[in-house]
Protein backbone atom coordinates (compact mmCIF):
# COMPACT_ATOMS: atom_id res chain seq x y z
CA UNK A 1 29.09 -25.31 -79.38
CA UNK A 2 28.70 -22.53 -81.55
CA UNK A 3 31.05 -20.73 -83.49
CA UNK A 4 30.81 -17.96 -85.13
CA UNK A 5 33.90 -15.97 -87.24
CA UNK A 6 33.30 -12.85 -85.05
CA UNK A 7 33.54 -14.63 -81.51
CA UNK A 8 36.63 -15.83 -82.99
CA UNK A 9 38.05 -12.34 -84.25
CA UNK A 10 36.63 -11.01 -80.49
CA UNK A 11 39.45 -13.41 -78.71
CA UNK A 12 42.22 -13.04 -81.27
CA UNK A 13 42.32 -9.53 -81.37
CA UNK A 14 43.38 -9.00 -77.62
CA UNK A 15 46.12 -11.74 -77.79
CA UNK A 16 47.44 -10.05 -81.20
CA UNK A 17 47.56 -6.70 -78.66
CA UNK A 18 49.22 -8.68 -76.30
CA UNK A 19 51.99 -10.47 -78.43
CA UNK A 20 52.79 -7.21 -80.62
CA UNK A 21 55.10 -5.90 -78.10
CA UNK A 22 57.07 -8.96 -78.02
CA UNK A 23 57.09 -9.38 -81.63
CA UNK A 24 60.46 -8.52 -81.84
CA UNK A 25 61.34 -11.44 -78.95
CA UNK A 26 59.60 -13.76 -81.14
CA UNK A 27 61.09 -13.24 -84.31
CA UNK A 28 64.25 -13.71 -83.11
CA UNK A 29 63.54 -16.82 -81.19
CA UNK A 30 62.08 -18.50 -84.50
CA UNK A 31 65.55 -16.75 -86.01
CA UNK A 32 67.74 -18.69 -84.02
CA UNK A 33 65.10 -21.93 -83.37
CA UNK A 34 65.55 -22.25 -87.72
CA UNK A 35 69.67 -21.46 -87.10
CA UNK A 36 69.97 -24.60 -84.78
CA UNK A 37 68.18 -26.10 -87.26
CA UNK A 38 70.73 -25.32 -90.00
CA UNK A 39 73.54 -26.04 -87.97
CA UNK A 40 72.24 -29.12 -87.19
CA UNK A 41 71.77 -30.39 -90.49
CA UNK A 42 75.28 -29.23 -91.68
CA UNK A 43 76.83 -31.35 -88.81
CA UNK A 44 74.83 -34.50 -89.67
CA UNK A 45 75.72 -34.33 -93.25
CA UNK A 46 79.28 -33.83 -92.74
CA UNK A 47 79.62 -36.20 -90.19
CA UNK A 48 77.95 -39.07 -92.15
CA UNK A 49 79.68 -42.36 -93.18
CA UNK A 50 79.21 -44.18 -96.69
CA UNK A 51 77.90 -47.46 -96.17
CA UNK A 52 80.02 -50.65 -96.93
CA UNK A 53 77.98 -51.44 -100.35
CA UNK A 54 78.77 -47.33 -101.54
CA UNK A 55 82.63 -48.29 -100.77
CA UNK A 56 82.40 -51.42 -102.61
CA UNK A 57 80.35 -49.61 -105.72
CA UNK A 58 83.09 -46.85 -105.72
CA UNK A 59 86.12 -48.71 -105.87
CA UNK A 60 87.64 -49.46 -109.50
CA UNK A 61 87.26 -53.15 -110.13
CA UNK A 62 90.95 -54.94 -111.48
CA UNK A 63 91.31 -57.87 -113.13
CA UNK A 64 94.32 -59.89 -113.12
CA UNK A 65 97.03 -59.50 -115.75
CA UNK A 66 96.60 -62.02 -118.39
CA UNK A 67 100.06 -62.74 -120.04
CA UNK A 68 99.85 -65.33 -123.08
CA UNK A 69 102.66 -68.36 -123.28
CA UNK A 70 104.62 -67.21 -125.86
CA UNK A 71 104.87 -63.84 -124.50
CA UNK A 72 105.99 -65.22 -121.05
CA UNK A 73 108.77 -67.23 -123.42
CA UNK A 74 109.99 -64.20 -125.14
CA UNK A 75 110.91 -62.35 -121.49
CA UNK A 76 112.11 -65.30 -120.36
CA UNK A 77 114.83 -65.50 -123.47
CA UNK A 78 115.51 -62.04 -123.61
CA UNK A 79 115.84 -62.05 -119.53
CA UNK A 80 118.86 -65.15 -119.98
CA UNK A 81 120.41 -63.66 -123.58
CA UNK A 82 121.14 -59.93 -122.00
CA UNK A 83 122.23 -58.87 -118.38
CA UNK A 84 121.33 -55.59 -118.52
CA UNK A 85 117.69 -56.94 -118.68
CA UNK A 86 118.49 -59.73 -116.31
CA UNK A 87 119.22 -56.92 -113.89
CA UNK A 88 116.37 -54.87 -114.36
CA UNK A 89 114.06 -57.08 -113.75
CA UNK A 90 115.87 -58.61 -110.77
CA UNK A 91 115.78 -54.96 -109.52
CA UNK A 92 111.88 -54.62 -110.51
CA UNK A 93 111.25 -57.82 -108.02
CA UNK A 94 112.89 -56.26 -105.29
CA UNK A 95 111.34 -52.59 -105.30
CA UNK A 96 108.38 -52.34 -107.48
CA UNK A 97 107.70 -49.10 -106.77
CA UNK A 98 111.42 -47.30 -107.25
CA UNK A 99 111.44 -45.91 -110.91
């Protein structure tokens, strides 16, 4: 088979005629073909789900609260010497969260 760069030219030429009045067609096609495209990639993206292991990474990691003995003693005295510290705390058991 031979091929030479003007038998090539020689067949393009007519399709190029051919095509140029639906150029417009085309272009428009390939417009919204790349618009699907888009759209597309916006919904995967948005849609996705972390995995477990980017959860676990993400999450702040807390240690428990370390309280030494004769701290623990001191609350303990000061919770029996004065009521209005007895009752806070018995409060603070009850509803953590109330301020």
């Amino acid at each position: 088979m031979n091929l030479d760069i003007k038998d090539i030219q020689a067949k393009i030429v007519p399709l190029i005629n051919k095509l140029r009045k639906y150029f417009g067609f085309i272009v428009i096609l390939i417009m919204l073909g790349l618009f699907g495209f888009v759209v597309n990639q916006i919904r995967t993206y948005a849609t996705a789900e972390p995995s477990e292991d980017a959860i676990i990474e993400s999450l702040p990691s807390t240690g428990a609260v370390k309280i030494d003995s004769e701290t623990a003693s001191t609350i303990q005295k000061l919770e029996s010497t004065n009521i209005d510290v007895e009752t806070l705390f018995n409060e603070a058991r009850d509803n953590p969260f109330q301020e």
